[in-house]
N, C-alpha and C. Protein backbone atom coordinates (compact mmCIF):
# COMPACT_ATOMS: atom_id res chain seq x y z
N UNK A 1 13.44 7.41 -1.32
CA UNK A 1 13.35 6.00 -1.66
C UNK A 1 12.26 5.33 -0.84
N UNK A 2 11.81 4.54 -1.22
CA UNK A 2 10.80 3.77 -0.55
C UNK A 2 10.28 2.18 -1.01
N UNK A 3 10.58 1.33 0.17
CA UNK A 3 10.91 -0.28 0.18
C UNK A 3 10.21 -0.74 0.57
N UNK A 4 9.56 -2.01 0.09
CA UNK A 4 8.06 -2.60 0.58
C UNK A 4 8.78 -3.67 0.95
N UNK A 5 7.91 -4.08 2.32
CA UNK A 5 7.98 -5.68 2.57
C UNK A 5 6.78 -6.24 3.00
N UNK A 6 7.03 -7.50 3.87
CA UNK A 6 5.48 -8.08 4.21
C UNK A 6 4.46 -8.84 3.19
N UNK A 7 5.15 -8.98 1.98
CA UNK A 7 4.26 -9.92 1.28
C UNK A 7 4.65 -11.45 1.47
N UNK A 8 3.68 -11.86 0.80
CA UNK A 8 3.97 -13.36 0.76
C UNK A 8 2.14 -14.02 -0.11
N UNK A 9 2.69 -15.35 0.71
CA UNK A 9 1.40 -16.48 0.36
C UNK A 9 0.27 -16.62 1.79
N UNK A 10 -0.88 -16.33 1.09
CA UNK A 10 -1.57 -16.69 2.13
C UNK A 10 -2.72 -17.19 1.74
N UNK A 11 -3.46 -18.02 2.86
CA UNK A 11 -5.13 -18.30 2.57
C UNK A 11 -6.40 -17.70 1.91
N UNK A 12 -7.07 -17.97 1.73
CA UNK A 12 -7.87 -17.09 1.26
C UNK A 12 -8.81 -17.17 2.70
N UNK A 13 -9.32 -15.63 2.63
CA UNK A 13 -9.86 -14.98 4.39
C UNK A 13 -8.22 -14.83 5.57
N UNK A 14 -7.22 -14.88 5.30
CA UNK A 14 -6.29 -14.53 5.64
C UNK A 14 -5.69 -13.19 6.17
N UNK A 15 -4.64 -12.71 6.64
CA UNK A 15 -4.50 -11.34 6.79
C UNK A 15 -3.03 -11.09 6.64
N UNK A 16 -2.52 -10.45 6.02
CA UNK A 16 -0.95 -9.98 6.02
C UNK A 16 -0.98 -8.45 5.94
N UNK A 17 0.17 -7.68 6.83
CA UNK A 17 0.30 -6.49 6.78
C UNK A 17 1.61 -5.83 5.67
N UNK A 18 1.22 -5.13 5.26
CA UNK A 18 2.47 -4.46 4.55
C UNK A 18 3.16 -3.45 4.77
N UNK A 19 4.47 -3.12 4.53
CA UNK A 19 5.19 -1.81 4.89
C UNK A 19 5.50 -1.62 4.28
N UNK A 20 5.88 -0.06 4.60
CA UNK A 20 6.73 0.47 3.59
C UNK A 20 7.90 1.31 3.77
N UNK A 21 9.02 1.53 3.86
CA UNK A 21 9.85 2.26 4.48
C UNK A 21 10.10 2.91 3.59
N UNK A 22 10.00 4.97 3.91
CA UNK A 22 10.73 5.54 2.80
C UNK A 22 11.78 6.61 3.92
N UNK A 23 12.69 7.08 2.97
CA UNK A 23 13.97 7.67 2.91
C UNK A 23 14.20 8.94 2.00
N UNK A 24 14.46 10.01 2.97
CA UNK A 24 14.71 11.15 2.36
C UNK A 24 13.70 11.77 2.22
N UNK A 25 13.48 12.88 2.28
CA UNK A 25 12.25 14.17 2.16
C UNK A 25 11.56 14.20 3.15
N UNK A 26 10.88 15.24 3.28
CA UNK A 26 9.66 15.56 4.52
C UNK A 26 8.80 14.29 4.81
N UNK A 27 8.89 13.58 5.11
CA UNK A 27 7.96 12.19 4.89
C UNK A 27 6.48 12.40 5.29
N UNK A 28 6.38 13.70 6.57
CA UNK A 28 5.27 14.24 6.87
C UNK A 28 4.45 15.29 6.40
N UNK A 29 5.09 15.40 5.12
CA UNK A 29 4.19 16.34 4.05
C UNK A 29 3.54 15.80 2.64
N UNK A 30 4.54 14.44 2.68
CA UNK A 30 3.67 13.54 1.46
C UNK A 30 2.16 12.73 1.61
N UNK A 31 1.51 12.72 0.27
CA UNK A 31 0.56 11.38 0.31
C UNK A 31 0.67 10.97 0.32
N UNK A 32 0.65 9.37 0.86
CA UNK A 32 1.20 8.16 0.37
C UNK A 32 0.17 7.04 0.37
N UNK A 33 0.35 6.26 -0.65
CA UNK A 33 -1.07 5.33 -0.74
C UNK A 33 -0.03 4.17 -1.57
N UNK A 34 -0.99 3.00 -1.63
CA UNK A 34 -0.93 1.61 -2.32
C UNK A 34 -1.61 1.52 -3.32
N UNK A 35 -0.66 0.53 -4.03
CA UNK A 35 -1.26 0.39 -5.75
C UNK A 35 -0.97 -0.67 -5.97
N UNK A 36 -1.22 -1.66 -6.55
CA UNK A 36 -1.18 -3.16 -7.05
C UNK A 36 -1.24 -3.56 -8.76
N UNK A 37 -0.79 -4.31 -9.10
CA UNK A 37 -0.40 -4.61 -10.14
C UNK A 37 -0.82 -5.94 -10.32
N UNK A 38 -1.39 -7.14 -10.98
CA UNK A 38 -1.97 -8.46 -10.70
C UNK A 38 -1.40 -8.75 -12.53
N UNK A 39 -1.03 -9.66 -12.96
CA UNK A 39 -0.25 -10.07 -14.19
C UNK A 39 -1.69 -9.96 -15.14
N UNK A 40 -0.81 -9.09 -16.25
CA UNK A 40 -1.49 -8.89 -17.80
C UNK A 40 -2.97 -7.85 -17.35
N UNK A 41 -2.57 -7.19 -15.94
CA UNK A 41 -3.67 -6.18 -15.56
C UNK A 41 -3.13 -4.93 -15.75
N UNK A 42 -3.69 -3.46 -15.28
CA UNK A 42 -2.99 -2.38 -15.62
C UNK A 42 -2.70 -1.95 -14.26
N UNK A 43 -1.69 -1.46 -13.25
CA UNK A 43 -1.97 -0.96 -12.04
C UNK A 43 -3.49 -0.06 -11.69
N UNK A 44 -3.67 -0.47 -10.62
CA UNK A 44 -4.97 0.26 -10.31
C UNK A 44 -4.91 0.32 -8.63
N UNK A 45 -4.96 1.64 -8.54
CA UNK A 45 -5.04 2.10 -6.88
C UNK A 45 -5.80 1.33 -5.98
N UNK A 46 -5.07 1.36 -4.64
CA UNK A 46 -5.82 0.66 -3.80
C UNK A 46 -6.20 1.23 -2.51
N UNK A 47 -5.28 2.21 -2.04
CA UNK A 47 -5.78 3.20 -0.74
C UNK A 47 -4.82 4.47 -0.48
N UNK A 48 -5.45 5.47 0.08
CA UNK A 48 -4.34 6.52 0.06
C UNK A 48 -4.63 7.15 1.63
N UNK A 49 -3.38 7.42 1.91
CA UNK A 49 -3.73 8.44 3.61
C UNK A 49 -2.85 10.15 3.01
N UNK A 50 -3.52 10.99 3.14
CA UNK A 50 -3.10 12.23 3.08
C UNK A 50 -2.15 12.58 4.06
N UNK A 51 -1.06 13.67 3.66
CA UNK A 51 -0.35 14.43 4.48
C UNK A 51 -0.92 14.48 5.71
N UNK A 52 -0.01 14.40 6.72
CA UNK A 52 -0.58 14.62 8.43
C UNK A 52 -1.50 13.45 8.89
N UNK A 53 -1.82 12.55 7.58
CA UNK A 53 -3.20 11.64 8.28
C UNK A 53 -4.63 12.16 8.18
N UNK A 54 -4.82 13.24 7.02
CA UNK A 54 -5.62 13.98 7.24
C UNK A 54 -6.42 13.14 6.32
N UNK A 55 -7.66 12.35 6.71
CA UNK A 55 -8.58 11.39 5.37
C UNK A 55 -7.57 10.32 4.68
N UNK A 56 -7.65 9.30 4.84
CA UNK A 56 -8.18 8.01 3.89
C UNK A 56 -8.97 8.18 2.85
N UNK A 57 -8.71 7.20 2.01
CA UNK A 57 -9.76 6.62 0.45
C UNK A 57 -9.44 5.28 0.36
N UNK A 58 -9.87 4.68 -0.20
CA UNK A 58 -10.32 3.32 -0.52
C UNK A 58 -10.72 2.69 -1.68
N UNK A 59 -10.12 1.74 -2.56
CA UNK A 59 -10.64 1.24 -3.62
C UNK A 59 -12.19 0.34 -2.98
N UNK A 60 -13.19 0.63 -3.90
CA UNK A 60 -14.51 -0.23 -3.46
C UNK A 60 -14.14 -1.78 -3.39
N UNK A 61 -13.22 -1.89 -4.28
CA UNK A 61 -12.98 -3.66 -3.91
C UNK A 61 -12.08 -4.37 -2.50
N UNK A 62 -11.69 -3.44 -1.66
CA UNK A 62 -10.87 -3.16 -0.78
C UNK A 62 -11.56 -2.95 0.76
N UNK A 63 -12.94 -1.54 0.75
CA UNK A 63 -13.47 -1.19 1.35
C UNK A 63 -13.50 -2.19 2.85
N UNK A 64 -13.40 -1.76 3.93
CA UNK A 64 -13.57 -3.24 5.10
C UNK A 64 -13.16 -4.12 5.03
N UNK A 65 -11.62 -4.21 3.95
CA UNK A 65 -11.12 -5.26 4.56
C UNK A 65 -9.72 -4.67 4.72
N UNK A 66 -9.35 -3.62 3.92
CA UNK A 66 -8.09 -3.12 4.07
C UNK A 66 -8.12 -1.70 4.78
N UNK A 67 -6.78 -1.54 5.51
CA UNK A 67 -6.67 -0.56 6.53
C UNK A 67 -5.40 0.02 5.88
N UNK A 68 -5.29 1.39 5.57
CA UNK A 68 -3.67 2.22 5.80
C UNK A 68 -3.44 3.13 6.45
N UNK A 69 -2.16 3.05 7.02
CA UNK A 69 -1.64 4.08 8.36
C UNK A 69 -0.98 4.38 8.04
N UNK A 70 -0.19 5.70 8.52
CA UNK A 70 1.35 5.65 8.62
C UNK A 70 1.76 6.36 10.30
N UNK A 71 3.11 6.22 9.94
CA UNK A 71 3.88 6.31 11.00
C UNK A 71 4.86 7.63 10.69
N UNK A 72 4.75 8.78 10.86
CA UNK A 72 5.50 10.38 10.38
C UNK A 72 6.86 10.19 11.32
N UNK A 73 6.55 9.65 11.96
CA UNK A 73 8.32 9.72 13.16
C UNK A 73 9.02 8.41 12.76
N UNK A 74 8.81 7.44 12.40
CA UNK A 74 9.39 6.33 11.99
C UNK A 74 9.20 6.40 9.97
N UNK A 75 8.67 7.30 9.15
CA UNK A 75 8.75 7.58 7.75
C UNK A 75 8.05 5.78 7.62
N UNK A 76 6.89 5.31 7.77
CA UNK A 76 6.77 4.37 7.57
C UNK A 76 4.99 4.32 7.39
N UNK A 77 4.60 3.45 6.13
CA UNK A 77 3.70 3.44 5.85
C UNK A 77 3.09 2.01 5.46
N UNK A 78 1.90 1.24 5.97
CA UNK A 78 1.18 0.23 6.42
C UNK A 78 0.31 0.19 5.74
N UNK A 79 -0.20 -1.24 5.42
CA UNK A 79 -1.78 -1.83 4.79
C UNK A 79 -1.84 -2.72 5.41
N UNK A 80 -2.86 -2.89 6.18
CA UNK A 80 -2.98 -4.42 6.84
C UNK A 80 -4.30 -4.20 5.59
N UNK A 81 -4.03 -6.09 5.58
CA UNK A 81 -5.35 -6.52 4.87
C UNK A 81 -5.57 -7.74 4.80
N UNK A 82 -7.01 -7.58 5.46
CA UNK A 82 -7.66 -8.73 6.10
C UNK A 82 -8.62 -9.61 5.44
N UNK A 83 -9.11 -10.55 5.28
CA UNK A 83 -10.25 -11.29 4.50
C UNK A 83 -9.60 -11.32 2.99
N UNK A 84 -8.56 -11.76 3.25
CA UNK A 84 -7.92 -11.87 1.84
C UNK A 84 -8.37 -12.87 0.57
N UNK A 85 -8.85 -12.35 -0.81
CA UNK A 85 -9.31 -13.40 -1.99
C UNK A 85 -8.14 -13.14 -2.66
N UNK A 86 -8.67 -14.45 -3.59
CA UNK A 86 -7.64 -14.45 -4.26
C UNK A 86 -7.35 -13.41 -5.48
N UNK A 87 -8.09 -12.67 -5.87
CA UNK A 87 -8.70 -11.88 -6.66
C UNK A 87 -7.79 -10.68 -5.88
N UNK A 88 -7.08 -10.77 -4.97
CA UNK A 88 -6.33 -9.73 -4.32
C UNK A 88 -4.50 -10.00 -4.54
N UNK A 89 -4.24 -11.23 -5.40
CA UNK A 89 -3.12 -11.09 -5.67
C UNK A 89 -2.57 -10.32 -6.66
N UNK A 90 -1.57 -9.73 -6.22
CA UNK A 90 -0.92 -9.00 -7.02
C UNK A 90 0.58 -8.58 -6.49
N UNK A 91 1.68 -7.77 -7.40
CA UNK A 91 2.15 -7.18 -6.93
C UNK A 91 2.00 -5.75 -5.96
N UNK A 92 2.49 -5.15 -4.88
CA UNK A 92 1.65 -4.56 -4.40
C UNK A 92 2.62 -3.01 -4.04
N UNK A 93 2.46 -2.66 -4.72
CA UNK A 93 3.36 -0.68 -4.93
C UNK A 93 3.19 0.21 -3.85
N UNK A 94 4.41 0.72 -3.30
CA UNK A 94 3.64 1.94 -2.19
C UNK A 94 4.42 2.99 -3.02
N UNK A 95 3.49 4.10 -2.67
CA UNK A 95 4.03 4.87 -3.61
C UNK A 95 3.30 6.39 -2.99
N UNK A 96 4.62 7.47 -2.84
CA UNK A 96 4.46 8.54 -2.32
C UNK A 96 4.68 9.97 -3.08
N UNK A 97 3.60 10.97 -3.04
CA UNK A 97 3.61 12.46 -3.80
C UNK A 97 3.97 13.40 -2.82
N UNK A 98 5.24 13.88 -3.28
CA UNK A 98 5.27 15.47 -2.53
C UNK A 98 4.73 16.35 -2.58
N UNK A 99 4.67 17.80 -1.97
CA UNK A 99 3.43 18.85 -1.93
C UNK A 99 4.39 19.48 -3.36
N UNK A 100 5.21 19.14 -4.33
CA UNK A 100 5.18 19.62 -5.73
C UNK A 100 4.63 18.81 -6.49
N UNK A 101 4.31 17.60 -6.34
CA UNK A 101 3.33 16.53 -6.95
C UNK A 101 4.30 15.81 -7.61
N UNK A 102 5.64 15.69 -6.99
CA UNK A 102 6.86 14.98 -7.91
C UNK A 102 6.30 13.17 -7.14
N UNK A 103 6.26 12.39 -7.93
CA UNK A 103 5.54 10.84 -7.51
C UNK A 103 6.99 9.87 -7.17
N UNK A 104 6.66 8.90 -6.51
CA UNK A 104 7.58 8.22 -6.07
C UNK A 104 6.91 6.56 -6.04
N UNK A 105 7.78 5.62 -6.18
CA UNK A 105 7.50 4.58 -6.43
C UNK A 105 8.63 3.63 -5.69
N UNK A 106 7.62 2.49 -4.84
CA UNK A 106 9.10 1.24 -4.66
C UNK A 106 8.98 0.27 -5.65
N UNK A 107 9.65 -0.84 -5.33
CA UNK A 107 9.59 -2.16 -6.30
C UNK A 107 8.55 -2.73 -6.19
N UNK A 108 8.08 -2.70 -4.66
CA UNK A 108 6.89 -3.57 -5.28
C UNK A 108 6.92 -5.30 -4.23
N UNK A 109 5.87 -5.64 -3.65
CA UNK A 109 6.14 -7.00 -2.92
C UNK A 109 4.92 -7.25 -3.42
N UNK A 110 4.98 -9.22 -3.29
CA UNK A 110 4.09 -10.23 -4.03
C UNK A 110 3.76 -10.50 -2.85
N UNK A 111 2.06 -10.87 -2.95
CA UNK A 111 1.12 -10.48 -2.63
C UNK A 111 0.21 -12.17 -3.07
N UNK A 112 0.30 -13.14 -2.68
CA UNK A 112 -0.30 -14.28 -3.48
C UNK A 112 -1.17 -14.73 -2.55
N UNK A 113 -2.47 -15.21 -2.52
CA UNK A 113 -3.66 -15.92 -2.18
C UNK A 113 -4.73 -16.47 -2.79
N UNK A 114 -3.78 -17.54 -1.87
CA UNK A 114 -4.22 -19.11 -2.51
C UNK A 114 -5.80 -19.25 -2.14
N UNK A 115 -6.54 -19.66 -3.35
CA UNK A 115 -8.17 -20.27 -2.74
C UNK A 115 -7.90 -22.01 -2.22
């Protein structure tokens, strides 16, 4: 399972961090990355950290302003993101693949910035 929090309303050039807490399975053998959802859009990826921490990726619209970590001893996974537009609201998905490629999904936290 895996539960997002940390959204909300913010400024535009703002910064809010996100989490993600997941539950159950190797937590240190999955990918886990962020995905966003923005109304009447299609989800579209936003950053991924590999098993172990091994490489980052980055959506180009994202690049230098958003950061993801995780945490393998606490099963916990992070986006800070900084210089926030508004063009960055959305709902915001963490979402983790096991080494069988079975996908995992939370609900999802709102993500709003105001110009």
């Amino acid at each position: 399972q895996l539960r997002e929090s940390g959204g909300g309303l913010v400024q535009t050039g703002g910064s809010l961090q996100l989490s993600c807490a997941a539950s159950g399975g190797t937590f240190s053998h999955y990918t886990l990355g962020w995905f966003r959802q923005a109304p009447g859009k299609e989800r579209e990826f936003v950053a991924v950290i590999k098993w172990r921490g091994l490489g980052t990726d980055y959506a180009e619209s994202v690049k230098g302003r958003f950061t993801i970590s995780r945490d393998n001893r606490e099963n916990m996974v992070y986006l800070q993101m900084n210089n926030l537009k508004p063009e960055d609201t959305a709902i915001y998905l963490c979402n983790a693949v096991d080494r069988a490629g079975k996908v995992y999904w939370g609900q999802g936290t709102q993500v709003t910035v105001s110009s």
